[in-house]
PDB file of N, CA and C in Angstrom:
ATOM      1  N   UNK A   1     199.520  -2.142 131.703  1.00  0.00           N
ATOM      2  CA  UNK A   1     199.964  -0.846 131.243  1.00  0.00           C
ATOM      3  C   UNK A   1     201.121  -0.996 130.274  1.00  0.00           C
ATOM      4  N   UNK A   2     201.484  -0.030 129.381  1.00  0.00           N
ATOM      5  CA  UNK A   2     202.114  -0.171 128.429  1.00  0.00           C
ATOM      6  C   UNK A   2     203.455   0.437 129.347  1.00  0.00           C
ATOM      7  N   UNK A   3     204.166  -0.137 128.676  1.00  0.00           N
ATOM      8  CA  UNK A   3     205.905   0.572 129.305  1.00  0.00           C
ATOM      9  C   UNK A   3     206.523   1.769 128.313  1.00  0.00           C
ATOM     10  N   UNK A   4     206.765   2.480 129.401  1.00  0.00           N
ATOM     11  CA  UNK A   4     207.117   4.059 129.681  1.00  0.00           C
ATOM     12  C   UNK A   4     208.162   4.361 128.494  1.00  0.00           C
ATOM     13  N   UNK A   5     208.362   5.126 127.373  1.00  0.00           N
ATOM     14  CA  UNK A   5     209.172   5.269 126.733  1.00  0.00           C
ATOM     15  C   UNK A   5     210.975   5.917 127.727  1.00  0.00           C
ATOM     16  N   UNK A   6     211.317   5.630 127.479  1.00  0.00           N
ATOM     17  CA  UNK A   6     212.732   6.571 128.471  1.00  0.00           C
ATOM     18  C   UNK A   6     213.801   7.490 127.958  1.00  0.00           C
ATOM     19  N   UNK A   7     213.288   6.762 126.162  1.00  0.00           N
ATOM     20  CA  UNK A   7     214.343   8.279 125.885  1.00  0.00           C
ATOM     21  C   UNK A   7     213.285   8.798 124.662  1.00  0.00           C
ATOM     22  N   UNK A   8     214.007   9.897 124.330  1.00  0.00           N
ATOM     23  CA  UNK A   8     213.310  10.891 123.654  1.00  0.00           C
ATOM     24  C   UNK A   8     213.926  11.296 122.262  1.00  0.00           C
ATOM     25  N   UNK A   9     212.800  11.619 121.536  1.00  0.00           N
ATOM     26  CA  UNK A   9     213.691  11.613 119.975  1.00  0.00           C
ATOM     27  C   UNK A   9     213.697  13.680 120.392  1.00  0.00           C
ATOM     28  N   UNK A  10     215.292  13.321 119.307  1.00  0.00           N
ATOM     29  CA  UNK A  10     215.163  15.124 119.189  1.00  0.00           C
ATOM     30  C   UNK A  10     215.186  15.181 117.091  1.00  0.00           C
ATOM     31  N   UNK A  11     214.264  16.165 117.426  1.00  0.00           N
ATOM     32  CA  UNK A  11     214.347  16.674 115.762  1.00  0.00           C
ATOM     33  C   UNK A  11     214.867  18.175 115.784  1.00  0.00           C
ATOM     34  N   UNK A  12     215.612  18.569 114.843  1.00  0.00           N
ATOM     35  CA  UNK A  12     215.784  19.912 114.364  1.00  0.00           C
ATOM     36  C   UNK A  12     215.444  20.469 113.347  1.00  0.00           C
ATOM     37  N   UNK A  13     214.348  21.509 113.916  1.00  0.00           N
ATOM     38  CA  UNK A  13     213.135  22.240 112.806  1.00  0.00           C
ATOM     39  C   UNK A  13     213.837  23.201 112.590  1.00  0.00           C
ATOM     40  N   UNK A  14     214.129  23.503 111.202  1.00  0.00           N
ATOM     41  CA  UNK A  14     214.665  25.184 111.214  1.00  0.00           C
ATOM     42  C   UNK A  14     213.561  26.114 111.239  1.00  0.00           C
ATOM     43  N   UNK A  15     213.712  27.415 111.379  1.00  0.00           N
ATOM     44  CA  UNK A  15     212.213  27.902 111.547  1.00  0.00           C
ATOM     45  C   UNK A  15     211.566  28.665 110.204  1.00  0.00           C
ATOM     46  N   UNK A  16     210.520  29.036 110.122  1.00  0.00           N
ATOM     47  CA  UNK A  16     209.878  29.501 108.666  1.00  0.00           C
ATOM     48  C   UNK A  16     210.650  30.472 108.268  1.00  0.00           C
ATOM     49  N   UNK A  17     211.143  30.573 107.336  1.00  0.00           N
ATOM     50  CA  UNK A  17     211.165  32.463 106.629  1.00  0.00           C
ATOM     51  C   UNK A  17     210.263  33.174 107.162  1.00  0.00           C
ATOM     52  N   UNK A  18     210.546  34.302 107.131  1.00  0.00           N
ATOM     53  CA  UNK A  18     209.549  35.325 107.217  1.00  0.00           C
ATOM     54  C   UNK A  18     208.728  35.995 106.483  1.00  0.00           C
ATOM     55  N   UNK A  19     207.685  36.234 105.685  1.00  0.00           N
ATOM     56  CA  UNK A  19     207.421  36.700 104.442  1.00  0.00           C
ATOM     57  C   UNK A  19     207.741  38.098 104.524  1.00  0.00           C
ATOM     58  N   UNK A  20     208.021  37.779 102.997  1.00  0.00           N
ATOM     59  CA  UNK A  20     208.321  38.901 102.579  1.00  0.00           C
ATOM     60  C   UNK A  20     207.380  40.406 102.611  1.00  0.00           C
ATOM     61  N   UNK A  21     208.036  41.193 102.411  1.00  0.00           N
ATOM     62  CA  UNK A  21     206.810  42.684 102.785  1.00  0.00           C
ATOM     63  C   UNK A  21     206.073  43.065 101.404  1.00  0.00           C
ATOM     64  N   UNK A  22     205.227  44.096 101.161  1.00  0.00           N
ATOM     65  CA  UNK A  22     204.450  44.215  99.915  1.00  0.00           C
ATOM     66  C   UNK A  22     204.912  44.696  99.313  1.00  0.00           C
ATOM     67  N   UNK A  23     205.375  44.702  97.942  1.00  0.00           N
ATOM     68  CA  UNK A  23     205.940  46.031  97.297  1.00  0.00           C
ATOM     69  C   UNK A  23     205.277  47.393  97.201  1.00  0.00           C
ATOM     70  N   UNK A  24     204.161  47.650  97.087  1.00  0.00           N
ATOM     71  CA  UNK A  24     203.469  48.635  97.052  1.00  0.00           C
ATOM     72  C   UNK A  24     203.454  49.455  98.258  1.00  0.00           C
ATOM     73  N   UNK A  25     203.087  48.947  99.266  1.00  0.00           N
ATOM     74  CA  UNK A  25     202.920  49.629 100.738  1.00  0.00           C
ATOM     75  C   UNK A  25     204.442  49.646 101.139  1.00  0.00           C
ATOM     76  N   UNK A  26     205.085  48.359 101.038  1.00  0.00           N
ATOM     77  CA  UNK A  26     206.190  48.600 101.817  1.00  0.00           C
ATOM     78  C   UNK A  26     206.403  47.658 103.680  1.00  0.00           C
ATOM     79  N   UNK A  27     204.978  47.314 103.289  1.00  0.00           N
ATOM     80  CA  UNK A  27     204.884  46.497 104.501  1.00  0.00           C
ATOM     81  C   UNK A  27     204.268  47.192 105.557  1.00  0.00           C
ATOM     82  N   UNK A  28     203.567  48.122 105.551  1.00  0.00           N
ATOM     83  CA  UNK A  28     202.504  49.287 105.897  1.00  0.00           C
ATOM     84  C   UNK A  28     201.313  49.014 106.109  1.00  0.00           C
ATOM     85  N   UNK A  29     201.396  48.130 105.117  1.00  0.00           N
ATOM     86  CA  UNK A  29     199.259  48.192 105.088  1.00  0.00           C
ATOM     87  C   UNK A  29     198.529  49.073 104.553  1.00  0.00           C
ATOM     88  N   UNK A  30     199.052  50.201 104.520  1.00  0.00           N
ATOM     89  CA  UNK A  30     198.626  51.807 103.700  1.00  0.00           C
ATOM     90  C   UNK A  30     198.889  52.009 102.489  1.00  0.00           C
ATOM     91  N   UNK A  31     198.542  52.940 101.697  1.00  0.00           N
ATOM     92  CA  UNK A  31     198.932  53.549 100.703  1.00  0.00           C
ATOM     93  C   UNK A  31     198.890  54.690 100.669  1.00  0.00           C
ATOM     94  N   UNK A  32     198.973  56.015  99.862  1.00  0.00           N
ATOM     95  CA  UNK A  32     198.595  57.101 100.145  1.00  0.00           C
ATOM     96  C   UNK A  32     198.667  57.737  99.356  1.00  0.00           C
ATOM     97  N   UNK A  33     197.529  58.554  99.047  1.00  0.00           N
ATOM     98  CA  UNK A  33     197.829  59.524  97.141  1.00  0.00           C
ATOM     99  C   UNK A  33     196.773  60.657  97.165  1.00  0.00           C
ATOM    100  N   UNK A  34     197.500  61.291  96.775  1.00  0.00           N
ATOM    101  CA  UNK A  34     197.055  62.990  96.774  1.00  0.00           C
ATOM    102  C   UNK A  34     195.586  63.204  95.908  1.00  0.00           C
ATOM    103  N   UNK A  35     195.600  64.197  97.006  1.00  0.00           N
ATOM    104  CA  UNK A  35     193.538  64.496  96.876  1.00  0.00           C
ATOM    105  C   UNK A  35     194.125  65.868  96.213  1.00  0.00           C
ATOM    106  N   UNK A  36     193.631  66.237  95.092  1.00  0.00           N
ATOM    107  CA  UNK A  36     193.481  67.515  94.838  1.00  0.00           C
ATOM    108  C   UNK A  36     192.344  68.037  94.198  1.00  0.00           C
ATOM    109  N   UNK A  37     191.987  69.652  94.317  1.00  0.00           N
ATOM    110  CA  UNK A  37     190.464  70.092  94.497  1.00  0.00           C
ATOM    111  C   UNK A  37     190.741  71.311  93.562  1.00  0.00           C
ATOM    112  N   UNK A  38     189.316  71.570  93.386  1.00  0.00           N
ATOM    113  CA  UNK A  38     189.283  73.135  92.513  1.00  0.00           C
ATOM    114  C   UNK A  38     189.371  72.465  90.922  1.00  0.00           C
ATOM    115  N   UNK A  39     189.262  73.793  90.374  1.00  0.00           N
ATOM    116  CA  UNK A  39     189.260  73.616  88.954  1.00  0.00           C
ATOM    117  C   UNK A  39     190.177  73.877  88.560  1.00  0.00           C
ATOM    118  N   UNK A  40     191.700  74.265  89.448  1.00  0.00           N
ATOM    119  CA  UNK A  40     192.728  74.128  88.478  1.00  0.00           C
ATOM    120  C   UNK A  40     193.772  72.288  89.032  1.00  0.00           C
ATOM    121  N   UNK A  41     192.735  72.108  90.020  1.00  0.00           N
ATOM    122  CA  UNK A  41     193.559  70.685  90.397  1.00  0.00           C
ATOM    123  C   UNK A  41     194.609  70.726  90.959  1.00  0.00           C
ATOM    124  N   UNK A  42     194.699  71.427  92.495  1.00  0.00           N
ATOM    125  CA  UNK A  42     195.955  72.059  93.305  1.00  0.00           C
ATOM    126  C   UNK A  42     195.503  71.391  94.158  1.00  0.00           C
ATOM    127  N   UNK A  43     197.029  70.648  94.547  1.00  0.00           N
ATOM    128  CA  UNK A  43     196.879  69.456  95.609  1.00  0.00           C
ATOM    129  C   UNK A  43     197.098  70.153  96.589  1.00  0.00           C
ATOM    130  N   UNK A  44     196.279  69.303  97.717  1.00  0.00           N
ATOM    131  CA  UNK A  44     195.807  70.166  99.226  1.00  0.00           C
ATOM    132  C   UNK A  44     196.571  69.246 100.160  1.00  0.00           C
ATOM    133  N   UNK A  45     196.878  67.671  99.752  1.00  0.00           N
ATOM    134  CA  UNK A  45     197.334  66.971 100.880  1.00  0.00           C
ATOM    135  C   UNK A  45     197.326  65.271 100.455  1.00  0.00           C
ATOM    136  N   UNK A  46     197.491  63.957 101.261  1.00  0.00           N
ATOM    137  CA  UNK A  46     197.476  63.176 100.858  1.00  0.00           C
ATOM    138  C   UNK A  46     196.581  62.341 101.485  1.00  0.00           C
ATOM    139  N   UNK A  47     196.126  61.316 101.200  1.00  0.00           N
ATOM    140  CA  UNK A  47     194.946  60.567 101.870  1.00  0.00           C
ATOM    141  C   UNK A  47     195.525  59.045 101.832  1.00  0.00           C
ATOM    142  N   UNK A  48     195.981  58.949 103.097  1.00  0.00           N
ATOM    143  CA  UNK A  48     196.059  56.855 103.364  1.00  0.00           C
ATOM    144  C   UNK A  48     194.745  56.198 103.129  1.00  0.00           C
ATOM    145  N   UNK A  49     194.758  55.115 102.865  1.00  0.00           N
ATOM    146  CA  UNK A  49     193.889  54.213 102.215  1.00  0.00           C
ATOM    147  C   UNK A  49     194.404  52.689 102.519  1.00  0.00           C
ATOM    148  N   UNK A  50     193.827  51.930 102.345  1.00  0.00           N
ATOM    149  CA  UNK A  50     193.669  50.390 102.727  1.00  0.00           C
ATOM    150  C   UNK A  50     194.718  49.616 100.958  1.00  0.00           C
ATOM    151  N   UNK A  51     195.906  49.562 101.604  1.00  0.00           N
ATOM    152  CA  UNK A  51     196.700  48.699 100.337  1.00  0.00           C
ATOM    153  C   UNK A  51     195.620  47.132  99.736  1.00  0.00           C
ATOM    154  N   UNK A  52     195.610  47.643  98.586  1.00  0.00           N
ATOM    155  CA  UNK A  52     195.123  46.712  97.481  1.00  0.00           C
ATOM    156  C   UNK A  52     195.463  45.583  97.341  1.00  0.00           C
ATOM    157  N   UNK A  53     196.933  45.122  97.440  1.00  0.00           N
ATOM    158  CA  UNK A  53     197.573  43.901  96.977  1.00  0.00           C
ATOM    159  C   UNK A  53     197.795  42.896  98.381  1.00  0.00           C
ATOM    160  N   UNK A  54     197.964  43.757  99.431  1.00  0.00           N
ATOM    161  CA  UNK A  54     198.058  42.733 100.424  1.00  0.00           C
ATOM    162  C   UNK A  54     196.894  42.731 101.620  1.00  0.00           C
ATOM    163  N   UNK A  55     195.741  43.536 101.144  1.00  0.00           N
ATOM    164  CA  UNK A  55     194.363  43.644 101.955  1.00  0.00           C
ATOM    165  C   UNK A  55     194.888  43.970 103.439  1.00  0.00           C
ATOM    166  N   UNK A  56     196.021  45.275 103.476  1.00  0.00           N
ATOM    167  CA  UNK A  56     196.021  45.439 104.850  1.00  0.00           C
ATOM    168  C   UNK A  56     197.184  44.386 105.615  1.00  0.00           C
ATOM    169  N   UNK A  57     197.445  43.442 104.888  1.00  0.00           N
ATOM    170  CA  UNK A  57     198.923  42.428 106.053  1.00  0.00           C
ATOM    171  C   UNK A  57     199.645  42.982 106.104  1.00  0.00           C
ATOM    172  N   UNK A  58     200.388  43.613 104.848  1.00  0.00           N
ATOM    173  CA  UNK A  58     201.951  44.138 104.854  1.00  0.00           C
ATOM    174  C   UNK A  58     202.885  43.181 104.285  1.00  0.00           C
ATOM    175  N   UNK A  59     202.097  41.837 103.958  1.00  0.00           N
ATOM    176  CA  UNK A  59     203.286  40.648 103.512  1.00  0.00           C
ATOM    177  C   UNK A  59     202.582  40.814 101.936  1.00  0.00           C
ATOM    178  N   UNK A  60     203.302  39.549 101.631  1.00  0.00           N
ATOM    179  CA  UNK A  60     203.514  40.040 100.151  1.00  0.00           C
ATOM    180  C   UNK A  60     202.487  38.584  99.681  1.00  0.00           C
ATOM    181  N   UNK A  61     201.718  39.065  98.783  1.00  0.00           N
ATOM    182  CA  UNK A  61     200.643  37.716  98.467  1.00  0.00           C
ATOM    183  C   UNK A  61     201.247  37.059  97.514  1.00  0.00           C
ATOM    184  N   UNK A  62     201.043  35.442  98.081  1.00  0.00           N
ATOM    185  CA  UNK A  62     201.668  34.464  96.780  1.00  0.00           C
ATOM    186  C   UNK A  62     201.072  33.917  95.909  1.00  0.00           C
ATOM    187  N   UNK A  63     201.394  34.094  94.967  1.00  0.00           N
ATOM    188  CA  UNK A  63     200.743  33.795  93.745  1.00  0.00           C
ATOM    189  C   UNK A  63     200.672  32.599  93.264  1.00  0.00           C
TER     190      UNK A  63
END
């Protein structure tokens, strides 16, 4: 049998950043932009939707 190590290495990992949030959403995941109807184009309200740039994470995509 091989002999037993007895001491132990220590390393110090600092830990990741955190990424950053999306600019667009805000770090949401959403977006949201006004539906408006009729023929004079009078907004009724706003509609969330699936953010474009970060497909829904909220972090910010690296380029």
């Amino acid at each position: 049998m091989a002999a037993k190590r007895t001491t132990t290495r220590r390393t110090t990992k600092t830990p990741a950043p955190a990424p950053a949030d999306c600019e667009s959403c805000g770090g949401t995941g959403t977006v949201s932009s006004t539906v408006r109807v009729g023929r004079k184009r009078r907004t009724v309200g706003r509609q969330d939707g699936f953010c474009l740039d970060c497909f829904g994470t909220g972090t910010a995509a690296s380029a």
